[in-house]
N, C-alpha and C. Protein backbone atom coordinates (compact mmCIF):
# COMPACT_ATOMS: atom_id res chain seq x y z
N UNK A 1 213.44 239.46 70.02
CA UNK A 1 214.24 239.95 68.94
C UNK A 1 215.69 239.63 69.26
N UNK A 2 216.39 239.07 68.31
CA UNK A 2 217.36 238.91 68.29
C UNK A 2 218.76 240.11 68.33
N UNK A 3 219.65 240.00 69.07
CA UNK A 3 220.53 241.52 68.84
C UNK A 3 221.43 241.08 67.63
N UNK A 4 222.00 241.99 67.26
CA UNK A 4 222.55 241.63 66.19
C UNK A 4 224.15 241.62 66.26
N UNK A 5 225.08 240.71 65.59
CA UNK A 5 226.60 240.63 66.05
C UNK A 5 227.23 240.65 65.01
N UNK A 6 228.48 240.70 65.27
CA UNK A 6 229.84 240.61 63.53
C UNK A 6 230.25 239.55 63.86
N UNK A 7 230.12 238.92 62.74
CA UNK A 7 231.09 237.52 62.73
C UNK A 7 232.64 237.90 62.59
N UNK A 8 233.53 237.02 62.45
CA UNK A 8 234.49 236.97 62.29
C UNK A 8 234.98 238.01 61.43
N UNK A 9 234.91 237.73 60.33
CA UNK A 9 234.76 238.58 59.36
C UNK A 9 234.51 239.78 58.68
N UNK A 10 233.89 240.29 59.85
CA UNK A 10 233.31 241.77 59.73
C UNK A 10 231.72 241.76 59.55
N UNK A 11 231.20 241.09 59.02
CA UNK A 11 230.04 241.07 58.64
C UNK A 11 229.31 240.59 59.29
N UNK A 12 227.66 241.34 59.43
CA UNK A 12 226.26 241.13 60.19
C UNK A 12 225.96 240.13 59.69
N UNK A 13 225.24 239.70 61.14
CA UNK A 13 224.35 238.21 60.70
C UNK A 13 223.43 238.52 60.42
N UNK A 14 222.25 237.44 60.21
CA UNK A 14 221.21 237.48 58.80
C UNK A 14 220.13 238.42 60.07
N UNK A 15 219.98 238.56 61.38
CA UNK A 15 219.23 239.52 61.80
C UNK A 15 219.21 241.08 61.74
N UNK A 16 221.01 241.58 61.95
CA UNK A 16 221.58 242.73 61.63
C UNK A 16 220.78 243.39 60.40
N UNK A 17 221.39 242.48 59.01
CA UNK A 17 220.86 243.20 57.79
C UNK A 17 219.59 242.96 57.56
N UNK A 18 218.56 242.39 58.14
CA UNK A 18 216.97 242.17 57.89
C UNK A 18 216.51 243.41 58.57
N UNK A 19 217.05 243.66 59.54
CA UNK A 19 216.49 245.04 60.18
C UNK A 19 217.45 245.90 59.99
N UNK A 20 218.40 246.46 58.88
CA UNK A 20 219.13 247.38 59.09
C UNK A 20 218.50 248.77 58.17
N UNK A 21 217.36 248.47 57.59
CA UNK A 21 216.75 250.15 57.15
C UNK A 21 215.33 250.16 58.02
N UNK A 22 215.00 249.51 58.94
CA UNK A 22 213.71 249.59 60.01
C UNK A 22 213.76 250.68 60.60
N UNK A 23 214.89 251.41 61.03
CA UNK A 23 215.01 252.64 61.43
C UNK A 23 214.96 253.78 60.72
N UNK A 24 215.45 253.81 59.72
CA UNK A 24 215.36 254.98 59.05
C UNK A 24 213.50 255.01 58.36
N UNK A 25 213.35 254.08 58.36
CA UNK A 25 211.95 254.08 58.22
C UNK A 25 210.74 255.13 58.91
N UNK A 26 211.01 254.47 60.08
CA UNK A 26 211.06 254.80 61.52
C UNK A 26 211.01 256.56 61.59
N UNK A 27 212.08 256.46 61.49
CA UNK A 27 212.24 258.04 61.78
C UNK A 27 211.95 258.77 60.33
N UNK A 28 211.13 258.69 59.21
CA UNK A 28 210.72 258.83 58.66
C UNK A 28 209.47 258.98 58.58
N UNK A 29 208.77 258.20 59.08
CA UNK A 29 207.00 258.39 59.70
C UNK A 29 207.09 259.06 60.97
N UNK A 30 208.19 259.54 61.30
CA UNK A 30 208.39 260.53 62.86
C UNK A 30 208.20 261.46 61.74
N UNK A 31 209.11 261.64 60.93
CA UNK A 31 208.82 263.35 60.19
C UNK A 31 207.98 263.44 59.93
N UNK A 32 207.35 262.76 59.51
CA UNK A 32 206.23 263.05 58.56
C UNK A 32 205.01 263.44 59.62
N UNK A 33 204.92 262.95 60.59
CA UNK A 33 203.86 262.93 62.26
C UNK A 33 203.99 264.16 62.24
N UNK A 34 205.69 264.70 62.44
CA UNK A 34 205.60 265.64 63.00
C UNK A 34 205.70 266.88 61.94
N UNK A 35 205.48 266.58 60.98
CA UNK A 35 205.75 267.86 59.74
C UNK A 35 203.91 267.99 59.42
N UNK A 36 203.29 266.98 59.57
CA UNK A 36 201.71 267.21 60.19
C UNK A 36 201.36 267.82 60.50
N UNK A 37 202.22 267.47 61.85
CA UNK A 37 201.46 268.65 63.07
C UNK A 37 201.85 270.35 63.08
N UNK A 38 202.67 269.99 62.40
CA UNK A 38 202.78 271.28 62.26
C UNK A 38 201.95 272.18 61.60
N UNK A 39 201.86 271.56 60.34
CA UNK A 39 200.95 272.23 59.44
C UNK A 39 199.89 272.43 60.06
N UNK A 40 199.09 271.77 60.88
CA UNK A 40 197.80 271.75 62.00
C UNK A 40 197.77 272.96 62.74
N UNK A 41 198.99 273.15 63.34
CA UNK A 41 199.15 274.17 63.99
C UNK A 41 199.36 275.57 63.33
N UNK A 42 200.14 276.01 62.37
CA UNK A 42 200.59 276.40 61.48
C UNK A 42 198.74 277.09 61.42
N UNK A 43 197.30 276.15 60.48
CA UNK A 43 196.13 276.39 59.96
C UNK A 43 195.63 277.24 61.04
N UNK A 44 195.78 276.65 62.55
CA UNK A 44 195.30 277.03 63.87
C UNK A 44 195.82 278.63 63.44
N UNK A 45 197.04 278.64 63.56
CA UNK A 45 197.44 280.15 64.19
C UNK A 45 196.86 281.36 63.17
N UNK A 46 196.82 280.61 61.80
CA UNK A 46 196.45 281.55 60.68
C UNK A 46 194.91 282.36 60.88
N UNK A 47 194.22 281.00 61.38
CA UNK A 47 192.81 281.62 61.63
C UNK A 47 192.50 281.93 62.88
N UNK A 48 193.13 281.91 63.81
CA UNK A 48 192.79 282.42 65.09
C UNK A 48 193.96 284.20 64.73
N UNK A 49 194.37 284.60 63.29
CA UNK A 49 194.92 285.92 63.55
C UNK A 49 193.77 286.57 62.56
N UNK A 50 193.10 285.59 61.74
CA UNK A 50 191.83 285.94 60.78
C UNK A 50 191.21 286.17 61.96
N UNK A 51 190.56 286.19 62.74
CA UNK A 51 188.99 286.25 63.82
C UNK A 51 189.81 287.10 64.37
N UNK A 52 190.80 287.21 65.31
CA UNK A 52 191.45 288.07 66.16
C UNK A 52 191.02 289.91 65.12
N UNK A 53 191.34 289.59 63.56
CA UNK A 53 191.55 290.73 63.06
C UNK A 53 189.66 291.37 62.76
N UNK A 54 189.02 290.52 63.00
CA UNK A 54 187.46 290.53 62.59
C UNK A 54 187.42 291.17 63.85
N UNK A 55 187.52 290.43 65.24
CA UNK A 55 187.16 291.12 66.53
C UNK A 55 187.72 292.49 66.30
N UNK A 56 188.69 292.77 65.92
CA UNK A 56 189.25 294.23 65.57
C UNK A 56 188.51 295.06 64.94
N UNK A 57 187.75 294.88 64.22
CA UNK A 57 186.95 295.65 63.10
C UNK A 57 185.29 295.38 63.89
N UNK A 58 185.33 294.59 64.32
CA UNK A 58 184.01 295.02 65.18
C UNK A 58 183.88 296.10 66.31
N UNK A 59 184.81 295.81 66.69
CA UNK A 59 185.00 296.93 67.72
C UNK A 59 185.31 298.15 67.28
N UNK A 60 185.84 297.84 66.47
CA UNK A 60 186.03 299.55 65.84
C UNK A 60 184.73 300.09 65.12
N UNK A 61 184.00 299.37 64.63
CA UNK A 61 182.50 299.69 63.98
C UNK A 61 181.93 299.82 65.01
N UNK A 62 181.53 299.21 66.15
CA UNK A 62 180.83 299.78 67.66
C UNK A 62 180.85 301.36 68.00
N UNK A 63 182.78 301.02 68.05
CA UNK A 63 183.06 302.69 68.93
C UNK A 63 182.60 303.50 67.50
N UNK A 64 182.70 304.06 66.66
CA UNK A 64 181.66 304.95 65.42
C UNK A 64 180.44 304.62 65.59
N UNK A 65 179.76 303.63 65.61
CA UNK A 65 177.91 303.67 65.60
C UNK A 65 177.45 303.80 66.84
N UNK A 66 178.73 303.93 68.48
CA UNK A 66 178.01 304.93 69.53
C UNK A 66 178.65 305.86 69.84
N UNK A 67 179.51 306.53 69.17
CA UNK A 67 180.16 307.65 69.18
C UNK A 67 179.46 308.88 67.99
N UNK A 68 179.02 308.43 66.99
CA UNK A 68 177.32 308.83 66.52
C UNK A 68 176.48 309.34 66.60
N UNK A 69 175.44 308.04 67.45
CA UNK A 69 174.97 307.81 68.30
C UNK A 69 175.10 309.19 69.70
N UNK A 70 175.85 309.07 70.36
CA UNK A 70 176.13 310.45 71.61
C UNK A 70 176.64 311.63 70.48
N UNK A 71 176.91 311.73 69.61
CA UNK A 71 176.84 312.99 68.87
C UNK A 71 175.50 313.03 68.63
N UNK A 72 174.84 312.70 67.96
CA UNK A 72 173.46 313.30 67.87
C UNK A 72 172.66 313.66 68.97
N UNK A 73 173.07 312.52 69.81
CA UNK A 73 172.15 312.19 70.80
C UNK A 73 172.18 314.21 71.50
N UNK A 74 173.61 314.67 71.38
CA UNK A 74 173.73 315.89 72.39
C UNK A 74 173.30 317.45 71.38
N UNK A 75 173.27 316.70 70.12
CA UNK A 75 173.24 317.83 69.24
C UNK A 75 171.32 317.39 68.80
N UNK A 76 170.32 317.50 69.73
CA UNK A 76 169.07 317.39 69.26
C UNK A 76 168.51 318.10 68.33
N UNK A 77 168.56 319.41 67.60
CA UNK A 77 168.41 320.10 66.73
C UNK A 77 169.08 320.02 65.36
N UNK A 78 169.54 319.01 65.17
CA UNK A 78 170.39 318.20 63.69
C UNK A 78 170.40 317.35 63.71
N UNK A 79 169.52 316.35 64.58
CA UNK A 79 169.77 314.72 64.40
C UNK A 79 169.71 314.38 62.66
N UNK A 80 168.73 315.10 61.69
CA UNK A 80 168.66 314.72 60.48
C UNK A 80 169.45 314.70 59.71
N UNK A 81 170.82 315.59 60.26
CA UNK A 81 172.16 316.19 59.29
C UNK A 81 172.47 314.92 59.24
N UNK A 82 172.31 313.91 60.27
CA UNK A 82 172.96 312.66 60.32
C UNK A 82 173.29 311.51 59.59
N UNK A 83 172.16 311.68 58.92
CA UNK A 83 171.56 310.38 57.82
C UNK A 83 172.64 310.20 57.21
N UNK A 84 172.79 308.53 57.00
CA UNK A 84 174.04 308.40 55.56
C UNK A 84 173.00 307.51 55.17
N UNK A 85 173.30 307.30 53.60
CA UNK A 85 172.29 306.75 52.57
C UNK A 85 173.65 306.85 51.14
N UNK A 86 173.76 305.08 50.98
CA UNK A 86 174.98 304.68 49.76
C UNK A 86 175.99 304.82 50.67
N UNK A 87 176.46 305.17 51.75
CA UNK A 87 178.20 305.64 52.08
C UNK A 87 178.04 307.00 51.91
N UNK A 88 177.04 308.21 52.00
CA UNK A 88 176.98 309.78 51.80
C UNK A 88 176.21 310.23 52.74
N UNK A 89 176.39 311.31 53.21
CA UNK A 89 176.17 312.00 54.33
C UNK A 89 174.73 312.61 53.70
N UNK A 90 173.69 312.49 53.68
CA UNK A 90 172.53 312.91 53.16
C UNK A 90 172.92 315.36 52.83
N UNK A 91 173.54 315.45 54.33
CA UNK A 91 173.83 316.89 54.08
C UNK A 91 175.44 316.88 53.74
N UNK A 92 175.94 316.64 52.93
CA UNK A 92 177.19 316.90 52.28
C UNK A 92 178.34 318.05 53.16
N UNK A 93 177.16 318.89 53.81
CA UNK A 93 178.31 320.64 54.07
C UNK A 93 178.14 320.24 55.65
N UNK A 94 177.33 319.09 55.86
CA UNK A 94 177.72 318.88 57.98
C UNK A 94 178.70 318.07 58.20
N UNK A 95 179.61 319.02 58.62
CA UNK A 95 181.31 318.40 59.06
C UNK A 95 181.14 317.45 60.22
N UNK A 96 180.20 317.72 60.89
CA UNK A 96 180.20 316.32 61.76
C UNK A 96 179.86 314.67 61.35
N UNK A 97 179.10 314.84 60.23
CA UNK A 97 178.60 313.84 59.62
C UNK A 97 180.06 313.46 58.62
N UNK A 98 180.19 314.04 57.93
CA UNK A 98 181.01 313.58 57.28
C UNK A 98 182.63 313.14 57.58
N UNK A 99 183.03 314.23 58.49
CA UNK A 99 183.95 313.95 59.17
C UNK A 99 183.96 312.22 60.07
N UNK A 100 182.82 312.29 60.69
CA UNK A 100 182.94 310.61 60.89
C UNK A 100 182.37 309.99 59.88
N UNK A 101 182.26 309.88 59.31
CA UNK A 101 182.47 308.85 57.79
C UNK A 101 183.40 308.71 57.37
N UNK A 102 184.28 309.92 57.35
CA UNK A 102 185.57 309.78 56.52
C UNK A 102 186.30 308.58 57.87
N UNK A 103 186.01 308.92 58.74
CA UNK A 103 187.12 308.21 59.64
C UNK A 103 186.86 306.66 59.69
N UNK A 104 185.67 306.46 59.33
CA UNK A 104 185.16 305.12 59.69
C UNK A 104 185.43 304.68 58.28
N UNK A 105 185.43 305.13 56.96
CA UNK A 105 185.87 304.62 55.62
C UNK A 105 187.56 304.14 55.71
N UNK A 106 188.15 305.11 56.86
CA UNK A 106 189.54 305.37 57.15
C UNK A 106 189.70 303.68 57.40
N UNK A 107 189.11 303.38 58.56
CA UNK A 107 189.59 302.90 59.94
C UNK A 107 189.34 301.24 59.59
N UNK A 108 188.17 300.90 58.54
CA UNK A 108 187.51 299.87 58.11
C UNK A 108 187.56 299.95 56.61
N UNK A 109 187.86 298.32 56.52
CA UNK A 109 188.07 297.71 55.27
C UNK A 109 186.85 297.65 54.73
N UNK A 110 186.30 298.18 53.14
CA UNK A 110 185.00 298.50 52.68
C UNK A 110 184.98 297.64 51.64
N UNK A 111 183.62 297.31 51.83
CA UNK A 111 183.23 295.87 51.20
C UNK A 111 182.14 296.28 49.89
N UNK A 112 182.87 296.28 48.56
CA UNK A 112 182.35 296.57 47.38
C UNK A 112 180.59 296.44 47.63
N UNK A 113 180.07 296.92 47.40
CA UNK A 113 178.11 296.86 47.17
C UNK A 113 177.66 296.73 48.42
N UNK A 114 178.37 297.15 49.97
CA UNK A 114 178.14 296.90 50.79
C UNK A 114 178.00 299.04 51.76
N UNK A 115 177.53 299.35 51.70
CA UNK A 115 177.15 300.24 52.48
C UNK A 115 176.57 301.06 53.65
N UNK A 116 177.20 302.10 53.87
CA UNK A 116 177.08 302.48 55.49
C UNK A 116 176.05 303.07 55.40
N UNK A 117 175.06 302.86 56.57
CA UNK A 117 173.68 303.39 56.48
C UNK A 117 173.39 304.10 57.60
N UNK A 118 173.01 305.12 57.87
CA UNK A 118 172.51 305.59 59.13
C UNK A 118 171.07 306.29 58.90
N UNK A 119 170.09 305.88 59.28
CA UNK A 119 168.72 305.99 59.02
C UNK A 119 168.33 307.04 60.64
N UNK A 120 167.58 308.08 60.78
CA UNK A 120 167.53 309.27 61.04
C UNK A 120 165.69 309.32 61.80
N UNK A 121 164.87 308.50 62.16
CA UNK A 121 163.08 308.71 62.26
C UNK A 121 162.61 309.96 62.65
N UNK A 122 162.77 311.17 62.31
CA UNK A 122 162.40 312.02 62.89
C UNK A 122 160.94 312.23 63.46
N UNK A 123 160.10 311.23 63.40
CA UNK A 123 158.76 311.14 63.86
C UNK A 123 159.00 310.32 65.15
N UNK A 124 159.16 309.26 65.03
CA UNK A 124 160.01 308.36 66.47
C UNK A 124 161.31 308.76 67.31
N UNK A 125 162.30 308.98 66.61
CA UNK A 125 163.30 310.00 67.28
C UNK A 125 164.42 308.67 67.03
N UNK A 126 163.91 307.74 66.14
CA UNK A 126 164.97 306.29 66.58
C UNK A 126 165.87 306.65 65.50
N UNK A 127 167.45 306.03 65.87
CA UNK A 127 168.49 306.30 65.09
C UNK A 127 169.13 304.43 64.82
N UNK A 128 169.02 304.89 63.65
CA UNK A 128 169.49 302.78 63.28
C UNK A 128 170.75 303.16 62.37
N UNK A 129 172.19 302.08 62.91
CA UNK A 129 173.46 302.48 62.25
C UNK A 129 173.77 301.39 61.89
N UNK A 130 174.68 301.33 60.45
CA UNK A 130 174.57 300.05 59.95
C UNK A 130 176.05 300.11 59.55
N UNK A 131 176.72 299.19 60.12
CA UNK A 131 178.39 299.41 59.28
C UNK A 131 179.13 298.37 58.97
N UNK A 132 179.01 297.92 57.65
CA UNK A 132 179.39 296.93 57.12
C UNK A 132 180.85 296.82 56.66
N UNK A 133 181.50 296.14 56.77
CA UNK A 133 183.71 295.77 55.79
C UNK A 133 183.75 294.57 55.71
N UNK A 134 184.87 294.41 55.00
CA UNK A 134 185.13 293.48 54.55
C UNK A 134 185.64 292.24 55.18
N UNK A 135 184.81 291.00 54.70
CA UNK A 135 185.21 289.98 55.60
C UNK A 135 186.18 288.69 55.06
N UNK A 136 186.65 288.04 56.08
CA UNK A 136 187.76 287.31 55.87
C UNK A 136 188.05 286.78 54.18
N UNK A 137 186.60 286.17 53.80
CA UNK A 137 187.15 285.47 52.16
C UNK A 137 186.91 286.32 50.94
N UNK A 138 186.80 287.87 51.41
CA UNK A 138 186.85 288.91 50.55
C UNK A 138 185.65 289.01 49.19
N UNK A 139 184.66 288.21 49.76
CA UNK A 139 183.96 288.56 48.66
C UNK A 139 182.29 288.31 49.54
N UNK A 140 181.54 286.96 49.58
CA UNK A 140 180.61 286.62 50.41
C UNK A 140 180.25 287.46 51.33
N UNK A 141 181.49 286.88 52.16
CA UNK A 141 181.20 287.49 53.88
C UNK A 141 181.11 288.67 54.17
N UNK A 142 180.08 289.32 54.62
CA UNK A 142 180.21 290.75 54.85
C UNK A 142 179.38 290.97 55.83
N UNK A 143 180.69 291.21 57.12
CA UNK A 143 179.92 291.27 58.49
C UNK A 143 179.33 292.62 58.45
N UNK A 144 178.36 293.10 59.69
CA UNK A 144 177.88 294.21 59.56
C UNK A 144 177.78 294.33 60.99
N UNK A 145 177.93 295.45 61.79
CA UNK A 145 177.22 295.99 62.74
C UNK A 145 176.15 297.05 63.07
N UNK A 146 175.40 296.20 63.62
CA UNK A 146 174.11 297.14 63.42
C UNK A 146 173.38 297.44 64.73
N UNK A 147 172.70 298.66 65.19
CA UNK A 147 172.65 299.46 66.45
C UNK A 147 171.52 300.56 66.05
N UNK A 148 170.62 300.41 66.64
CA UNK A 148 169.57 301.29 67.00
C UNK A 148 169.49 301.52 68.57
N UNK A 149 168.92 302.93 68.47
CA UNK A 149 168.65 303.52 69.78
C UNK A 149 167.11 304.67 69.63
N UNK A 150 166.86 304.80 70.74
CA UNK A 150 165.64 305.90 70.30
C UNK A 150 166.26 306.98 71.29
N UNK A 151 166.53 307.96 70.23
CA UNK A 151 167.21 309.26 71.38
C UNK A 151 166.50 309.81 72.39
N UNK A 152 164.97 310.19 71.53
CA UNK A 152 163.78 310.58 72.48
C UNK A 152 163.86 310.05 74.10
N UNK A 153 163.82 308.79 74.37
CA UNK A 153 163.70 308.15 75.35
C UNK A 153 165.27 308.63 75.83
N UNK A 154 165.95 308.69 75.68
CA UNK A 154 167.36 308.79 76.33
C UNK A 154 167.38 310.06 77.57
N UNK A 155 167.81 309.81 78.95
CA UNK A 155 167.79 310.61 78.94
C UNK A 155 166.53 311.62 80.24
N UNK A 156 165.56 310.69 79.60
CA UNK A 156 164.26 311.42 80.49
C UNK A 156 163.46 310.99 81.76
């Protein structure tokens, strides 16, 4: 490549002005590389704070379906007060039941036609907890956590 010089005159020779917008070019497909990558990164961070906020709500549906779970488990003479059936405490007037419902309706995002279930076997002694919210694209997705135990066996 030729460098480029001023003639006499002031003026570039015929190499000067053949390459004199190659650069701005140049640093034009740099922006654009780098206004890319950004956006790349930018998608990254959005959905790694979507899952971060899902891991949040799982864990919080855990600690209620074994915090439950060891409530009944210690209160053996009411395991049945327990039952939820639709999002309702099957016994309406047991403050323990309802009281954690209210907290877990509190604590978790609730997912229209999607409901908390806690199923009660009083012949088997098994307790199955079901706790469903709302997931990232607000309509489809609807994670759930779900946890059975047999109290009977607990314990002996």
């Amino acid at each position: 490549m030729k460098c480029s010089k001023m003639t006499k005159r002031g003026r570039l020779t015929r190499t000067a002005r053949t390459q004199g917008g190659i650069s701005l070019i140049e640093v034009l497909v740099a922006v654009v590389v780098f206004a890319l990558g950004m956006l790349g990164q930018a998608a990254f961070m959005l959905t790694a704070m979507q899952n971060g906020q899902q891991s949040r709500y799982r864990v919080i549906a855990s600690y209620y379906a074994e915090e439950l779970i060891g409530t009944a488990l210690a209160d053996t003479g009411n395991r049945a007060n327990y039952a939820v059936t639709n999002s309702t405490c099957a016994n309406a007037s047991w403050t323990p039941c309802t009281a954690w419902l209210a907290r877990v309706q509190r604590d978790l995002p609730s997912q229209s036609g999607a409901n908390i279930s806690v199923v009660v076997d009083a012949a088997t002694g098994v307790m199955s907890v079901s706790i469903p919210w709302q997931g990232m694209d607000n309509g489809s997705d609807t994670p759930t956590y779900n946890t059975s135990t047999n109290l009977n066996l607990i314990g002996t």
